[in-house]
PDB file of N, CA and C in Angstrom:
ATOM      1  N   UNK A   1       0.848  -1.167   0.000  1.00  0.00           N
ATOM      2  CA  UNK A   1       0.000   0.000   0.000  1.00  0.00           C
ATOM      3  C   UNK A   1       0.892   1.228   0.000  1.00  0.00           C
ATOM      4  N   UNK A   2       1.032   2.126  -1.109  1.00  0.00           N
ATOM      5  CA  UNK A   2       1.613   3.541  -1.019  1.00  0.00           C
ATOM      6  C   UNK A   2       0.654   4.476  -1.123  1.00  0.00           C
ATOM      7  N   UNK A   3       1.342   5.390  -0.911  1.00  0.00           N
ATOM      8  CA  UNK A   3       0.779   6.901  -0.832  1.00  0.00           C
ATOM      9  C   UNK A   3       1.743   7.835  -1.474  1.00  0.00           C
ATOM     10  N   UNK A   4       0.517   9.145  -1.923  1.00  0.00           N
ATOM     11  CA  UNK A   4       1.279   9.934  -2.497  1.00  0.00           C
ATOM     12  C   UNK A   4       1.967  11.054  -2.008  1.00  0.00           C
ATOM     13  N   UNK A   5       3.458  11.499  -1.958  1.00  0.00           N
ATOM     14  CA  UNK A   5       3.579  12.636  -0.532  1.00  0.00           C
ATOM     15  C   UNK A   5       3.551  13.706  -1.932  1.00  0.00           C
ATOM     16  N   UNK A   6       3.269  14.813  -1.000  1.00  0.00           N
ATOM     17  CA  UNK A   6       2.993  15.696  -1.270  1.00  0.00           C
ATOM     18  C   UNK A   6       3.999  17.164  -0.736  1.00  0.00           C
ATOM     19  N   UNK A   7       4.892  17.861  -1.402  1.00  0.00           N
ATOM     20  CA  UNK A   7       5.718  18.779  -0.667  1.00  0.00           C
ATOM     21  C   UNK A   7       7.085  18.553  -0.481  1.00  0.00           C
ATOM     22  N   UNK A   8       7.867  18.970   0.395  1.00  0.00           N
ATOM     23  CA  UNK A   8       9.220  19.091   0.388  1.00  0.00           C
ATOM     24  C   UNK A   8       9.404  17.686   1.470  1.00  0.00           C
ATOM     25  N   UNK A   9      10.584  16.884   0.899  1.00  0.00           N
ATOM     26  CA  UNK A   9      11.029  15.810   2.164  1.00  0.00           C
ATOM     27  C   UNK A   9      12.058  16.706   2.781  1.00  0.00           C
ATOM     28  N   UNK A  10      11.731  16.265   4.237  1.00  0.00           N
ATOM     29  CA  UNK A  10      12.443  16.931   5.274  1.00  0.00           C
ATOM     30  C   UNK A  10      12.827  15.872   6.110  1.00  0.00           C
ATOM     31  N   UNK A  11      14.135  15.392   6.168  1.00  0.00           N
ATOM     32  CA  UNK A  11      14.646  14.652   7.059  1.00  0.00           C
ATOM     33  C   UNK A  11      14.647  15.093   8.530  1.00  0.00           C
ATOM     34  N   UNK A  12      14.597  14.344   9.430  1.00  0.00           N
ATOM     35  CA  UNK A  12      15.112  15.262  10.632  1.00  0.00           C
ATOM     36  C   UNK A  12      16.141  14.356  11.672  1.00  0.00           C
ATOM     37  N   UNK A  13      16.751  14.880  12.341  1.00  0.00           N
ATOM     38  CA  UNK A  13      17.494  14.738  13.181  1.00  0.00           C
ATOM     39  C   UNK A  13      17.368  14.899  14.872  1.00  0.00           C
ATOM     40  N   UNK A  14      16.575  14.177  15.758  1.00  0.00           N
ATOM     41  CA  UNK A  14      16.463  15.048  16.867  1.00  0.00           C
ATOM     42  C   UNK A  14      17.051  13.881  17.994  1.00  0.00           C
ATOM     43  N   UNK A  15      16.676  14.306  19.354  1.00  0.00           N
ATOM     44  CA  UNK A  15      17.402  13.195  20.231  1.00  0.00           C
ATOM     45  C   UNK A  15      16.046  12.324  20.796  1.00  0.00           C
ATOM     46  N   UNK A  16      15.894  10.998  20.849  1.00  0.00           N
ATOM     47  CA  UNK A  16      14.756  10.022  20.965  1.00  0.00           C
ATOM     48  C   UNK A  16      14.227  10.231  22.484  1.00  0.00           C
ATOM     49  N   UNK A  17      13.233   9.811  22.439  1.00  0.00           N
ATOM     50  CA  UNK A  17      12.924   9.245  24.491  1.00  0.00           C
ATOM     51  C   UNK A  17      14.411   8.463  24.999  1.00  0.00           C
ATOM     52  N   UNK A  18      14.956   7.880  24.459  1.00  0.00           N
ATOM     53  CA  UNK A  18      15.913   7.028  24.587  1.00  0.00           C
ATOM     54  C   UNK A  18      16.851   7.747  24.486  1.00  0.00           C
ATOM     55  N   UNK A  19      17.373   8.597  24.522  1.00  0.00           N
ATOM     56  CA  UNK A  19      18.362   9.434  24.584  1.00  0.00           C
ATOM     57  C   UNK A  19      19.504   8.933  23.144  1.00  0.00           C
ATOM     58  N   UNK A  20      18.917   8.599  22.508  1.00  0.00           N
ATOM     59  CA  UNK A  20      20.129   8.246  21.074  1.00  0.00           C
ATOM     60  C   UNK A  20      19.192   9.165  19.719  1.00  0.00           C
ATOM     61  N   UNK A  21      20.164   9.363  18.804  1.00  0.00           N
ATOM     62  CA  UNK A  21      19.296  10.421  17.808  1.00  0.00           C
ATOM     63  C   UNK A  21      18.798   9.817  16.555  1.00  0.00           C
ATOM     64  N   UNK A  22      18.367   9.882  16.428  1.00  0.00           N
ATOM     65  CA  UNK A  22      16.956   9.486  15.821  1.00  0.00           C
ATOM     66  C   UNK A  22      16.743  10.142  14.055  1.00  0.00           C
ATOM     67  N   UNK A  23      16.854   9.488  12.990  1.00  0.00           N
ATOM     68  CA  UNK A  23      16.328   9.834  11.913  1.00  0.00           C
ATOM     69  C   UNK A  23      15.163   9.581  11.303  1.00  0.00           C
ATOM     70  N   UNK A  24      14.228  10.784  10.793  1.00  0.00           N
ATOM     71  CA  UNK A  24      13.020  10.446  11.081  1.00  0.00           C
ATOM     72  C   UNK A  24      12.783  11.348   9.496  1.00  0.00           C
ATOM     73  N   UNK A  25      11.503  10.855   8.729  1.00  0.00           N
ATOM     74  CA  UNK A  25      10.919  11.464   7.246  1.00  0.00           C
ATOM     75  C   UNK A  25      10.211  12.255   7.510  1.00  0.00           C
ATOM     76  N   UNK A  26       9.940  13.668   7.427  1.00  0.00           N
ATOM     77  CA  UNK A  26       8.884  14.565   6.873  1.00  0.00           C
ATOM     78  C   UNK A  26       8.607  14.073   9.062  1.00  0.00           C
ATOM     79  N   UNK A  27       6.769  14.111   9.030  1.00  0.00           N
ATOM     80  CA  UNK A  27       6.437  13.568  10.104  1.00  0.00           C
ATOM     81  C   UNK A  27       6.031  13.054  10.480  1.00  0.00           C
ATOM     82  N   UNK A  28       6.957  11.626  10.158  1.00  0.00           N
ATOM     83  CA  UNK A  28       6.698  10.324  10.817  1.00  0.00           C
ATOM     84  C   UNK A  28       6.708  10.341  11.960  1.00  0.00           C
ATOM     85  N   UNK A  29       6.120   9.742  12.869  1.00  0.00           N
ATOM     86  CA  UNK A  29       6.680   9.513  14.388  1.00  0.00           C
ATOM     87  C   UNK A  29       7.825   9.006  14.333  1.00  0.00           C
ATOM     88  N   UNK A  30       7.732   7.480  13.906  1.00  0.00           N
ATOM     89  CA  UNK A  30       8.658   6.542  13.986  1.00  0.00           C
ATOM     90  C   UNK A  30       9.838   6.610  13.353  1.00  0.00           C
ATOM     91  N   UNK A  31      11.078   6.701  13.647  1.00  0.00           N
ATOM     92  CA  UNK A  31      12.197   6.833  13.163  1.00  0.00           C
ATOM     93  C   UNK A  31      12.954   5.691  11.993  1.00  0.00           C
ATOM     94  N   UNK A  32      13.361   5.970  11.228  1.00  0.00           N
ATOM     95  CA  UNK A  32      13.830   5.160  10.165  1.00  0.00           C
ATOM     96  C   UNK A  32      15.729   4.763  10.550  1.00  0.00           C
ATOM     97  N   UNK A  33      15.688   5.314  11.295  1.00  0.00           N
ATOM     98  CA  UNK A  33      16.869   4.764  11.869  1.00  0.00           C
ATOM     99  C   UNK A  33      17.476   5.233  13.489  1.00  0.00           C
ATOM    100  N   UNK A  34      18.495   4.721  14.598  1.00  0.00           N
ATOM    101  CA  UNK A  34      18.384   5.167  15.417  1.00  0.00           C
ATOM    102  C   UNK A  34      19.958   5.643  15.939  1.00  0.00           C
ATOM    103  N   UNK A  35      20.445   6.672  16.286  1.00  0.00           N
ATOM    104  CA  UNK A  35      22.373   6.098  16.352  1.00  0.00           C
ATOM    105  C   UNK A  35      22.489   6.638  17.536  1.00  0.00           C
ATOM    106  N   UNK A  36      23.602   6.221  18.202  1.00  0.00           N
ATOM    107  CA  UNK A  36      24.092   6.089  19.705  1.00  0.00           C
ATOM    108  C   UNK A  36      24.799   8.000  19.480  1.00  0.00           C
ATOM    109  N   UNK A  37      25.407   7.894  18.206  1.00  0.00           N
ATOM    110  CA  UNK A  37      26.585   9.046  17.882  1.00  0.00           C
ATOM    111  C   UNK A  37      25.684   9.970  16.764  1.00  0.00           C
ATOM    112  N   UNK A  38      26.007  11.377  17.470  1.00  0.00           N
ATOM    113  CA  UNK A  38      25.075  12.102  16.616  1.00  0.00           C
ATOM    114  C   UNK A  38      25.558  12.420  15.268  1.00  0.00           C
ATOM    115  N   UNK A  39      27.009  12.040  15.074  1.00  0.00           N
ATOM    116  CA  UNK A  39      27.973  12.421  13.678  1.00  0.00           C
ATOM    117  C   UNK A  39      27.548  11.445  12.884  1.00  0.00           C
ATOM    118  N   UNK A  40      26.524   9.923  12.725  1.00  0.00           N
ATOM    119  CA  UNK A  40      26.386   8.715  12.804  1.00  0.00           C
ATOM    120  C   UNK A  40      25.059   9.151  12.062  1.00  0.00           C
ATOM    121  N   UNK A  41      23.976   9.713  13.270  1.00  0.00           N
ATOM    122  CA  UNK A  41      23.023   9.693  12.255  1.00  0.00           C
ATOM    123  C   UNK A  41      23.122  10.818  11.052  1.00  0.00           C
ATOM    124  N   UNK A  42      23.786  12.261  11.489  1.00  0.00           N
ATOM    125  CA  UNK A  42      23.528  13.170  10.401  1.00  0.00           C
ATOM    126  C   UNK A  42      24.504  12.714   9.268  1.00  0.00           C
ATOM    127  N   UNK A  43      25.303  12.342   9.064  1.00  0.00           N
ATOM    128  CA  UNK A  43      25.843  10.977   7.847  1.00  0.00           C
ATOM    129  C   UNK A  43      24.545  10.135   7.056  1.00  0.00           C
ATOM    130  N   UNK A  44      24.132   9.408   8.248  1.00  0.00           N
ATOM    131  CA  UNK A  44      22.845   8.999   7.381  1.00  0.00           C
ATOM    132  C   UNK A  44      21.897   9.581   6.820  1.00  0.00           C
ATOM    133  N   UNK A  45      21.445  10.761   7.413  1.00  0.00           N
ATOM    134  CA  UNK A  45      20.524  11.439   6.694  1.00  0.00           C
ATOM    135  C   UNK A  45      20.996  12.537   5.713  1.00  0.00           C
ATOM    136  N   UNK A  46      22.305  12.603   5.538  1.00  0.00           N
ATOM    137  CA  UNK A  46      22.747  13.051   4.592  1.00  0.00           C
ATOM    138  C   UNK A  46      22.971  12.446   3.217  1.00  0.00           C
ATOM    139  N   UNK A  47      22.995  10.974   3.419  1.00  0.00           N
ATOM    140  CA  UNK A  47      22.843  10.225   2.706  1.00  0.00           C
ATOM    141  C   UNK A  47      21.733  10.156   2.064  1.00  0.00           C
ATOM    142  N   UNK A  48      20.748   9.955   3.203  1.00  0.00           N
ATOM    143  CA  UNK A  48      19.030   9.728   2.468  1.00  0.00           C
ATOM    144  C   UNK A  48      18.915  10.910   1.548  1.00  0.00           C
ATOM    145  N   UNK A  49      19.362  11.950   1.718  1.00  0.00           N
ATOM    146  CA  UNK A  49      19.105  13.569   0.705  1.00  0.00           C
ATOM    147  C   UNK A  49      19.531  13.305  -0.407  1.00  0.00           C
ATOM    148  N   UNK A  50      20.500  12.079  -0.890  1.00  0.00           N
ATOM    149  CA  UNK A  50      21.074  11.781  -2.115  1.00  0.00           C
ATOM    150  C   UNK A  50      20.205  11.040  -2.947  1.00  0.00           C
ATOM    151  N   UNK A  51      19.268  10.210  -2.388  1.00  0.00           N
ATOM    152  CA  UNK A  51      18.105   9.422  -3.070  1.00  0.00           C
ATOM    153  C   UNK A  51      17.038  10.176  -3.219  1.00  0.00           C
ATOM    154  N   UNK A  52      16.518  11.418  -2.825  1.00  0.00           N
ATOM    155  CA  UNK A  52      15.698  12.199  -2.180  1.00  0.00           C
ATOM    156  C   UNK A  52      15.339  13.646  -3.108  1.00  0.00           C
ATOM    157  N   UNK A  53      15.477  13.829  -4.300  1.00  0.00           N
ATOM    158  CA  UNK A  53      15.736  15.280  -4.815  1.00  0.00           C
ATOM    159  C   UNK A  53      14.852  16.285  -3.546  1.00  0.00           C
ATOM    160  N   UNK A  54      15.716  16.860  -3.979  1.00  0.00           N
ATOM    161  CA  UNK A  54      15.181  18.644  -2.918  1.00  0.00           C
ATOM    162  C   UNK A  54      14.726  18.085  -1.521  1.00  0.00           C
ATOM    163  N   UNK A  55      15.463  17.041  -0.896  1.00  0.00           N
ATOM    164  CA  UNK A  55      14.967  17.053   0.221  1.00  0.00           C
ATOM    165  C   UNK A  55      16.546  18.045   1.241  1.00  0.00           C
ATOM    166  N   UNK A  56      15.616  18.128   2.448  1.00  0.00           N
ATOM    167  CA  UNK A  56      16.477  19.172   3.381  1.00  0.00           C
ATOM    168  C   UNK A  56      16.630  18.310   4.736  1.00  0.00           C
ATOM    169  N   UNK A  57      17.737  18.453   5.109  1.00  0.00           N
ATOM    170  CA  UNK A  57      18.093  17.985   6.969  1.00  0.00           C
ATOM    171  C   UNK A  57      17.802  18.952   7.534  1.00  0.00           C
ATOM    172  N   UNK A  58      16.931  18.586   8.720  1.00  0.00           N
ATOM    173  CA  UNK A  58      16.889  19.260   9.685  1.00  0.00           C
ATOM    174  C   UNK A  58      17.477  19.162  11.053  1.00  0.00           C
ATOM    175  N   UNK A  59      18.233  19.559  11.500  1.00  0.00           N
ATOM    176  CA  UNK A  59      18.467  19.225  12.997  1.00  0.00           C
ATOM    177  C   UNK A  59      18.271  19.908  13.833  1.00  0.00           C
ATOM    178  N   UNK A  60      17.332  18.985  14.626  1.00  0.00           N
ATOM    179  CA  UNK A  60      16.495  19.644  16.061  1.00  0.00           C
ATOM    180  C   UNK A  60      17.158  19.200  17.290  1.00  0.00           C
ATOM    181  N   UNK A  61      18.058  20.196  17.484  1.00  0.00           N
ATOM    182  CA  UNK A  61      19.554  19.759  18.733  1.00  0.00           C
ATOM    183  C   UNK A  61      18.665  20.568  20.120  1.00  0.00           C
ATOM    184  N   UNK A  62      18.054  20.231  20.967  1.00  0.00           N
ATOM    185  CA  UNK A  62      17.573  21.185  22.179  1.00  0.00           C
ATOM    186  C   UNK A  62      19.050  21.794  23.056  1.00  0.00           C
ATOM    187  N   UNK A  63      19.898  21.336  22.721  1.00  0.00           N
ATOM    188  CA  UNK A  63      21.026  22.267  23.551  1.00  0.00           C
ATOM    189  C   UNK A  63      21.277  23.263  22.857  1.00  0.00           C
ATOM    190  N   UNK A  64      20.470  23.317  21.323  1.00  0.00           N
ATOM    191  CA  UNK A  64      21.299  24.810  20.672  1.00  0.00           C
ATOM    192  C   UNK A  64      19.800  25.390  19.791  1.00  0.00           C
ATOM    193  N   UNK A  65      19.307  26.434  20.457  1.00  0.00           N
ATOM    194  CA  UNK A  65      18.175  26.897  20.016  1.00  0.00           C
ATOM    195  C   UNK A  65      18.140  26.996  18.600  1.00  0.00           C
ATOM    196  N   UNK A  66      19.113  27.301  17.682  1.00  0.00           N
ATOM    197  CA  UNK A  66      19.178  27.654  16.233  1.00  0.00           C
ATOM    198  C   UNK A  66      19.314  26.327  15.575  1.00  0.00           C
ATOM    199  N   UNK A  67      18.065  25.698  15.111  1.00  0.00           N
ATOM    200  CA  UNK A  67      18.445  23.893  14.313  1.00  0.00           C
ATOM    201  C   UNK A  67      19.007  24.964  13.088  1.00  0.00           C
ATOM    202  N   UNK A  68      19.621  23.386  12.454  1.00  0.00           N
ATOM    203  CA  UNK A  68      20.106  24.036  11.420  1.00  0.00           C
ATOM    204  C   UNK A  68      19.971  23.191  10.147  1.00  0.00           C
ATOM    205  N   UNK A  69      20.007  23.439   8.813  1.00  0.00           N
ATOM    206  CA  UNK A  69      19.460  23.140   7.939  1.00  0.00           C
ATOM    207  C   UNK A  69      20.216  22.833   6.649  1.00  0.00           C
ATOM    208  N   UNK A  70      20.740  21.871   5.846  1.00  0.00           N
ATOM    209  CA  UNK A  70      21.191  21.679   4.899  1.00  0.00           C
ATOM    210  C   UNK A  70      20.014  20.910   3.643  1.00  0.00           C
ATOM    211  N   UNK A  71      20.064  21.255   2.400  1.00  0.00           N
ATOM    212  CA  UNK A  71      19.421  20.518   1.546  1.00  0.00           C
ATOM    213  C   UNK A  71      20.356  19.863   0.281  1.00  0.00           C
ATOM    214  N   UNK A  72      19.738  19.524  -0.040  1.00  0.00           N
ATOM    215  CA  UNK A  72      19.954  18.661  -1.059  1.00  0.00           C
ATOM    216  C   UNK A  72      19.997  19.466  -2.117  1.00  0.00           C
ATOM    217  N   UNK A  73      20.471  20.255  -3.127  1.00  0.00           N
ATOM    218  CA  UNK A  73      20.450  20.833  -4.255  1.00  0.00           C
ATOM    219  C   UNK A  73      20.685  20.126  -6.206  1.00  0.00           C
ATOM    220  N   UNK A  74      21.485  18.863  -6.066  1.00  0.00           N
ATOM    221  CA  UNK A  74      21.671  18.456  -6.574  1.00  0.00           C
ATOM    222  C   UNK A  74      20.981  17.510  -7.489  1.00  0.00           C
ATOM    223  N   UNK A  75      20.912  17.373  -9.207  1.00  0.00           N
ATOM    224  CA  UNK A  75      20.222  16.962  -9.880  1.00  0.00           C
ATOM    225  C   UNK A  75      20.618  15.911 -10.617  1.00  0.00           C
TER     226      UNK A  75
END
């Protein structure tokens, strides 16, 4: 069963209930992957932006009020 998305993919990056960080699509709850090391997951979701046209990382760090944002530009 698929669906059609609609809009910009937005990866995100934040830290889990579980205290490990968490890569997560647009807004899924559920995370598509989980890493102990935060250099670990934003690798991965930098990765996913390569399969992904125009999608953007987000990282939602609560120790640093300013997330910050890279996309994908490439065609």
């Amino acid at each position: 069963m698929g669906f059609d998305q609609k809009g910009a993919v937005v990866i995100r990056i934040s830290r889990g209930a579980n205290g490990r960080w968490d890569v997560s699509e647009n807004d899924v709850e559920d995370p598509l992957a989980s890493f102990d090391d935060k250099q670990d997951a934003c690798d991965y979701a930098n990765k996913l932006t390569t399969t992904k046209e125009g999608a953007t990382v987000l990282m939602l760090d609560e120790g640093n009020p300013a997330s910050t944002q890279s996309q994908n530009t490439a065609q």
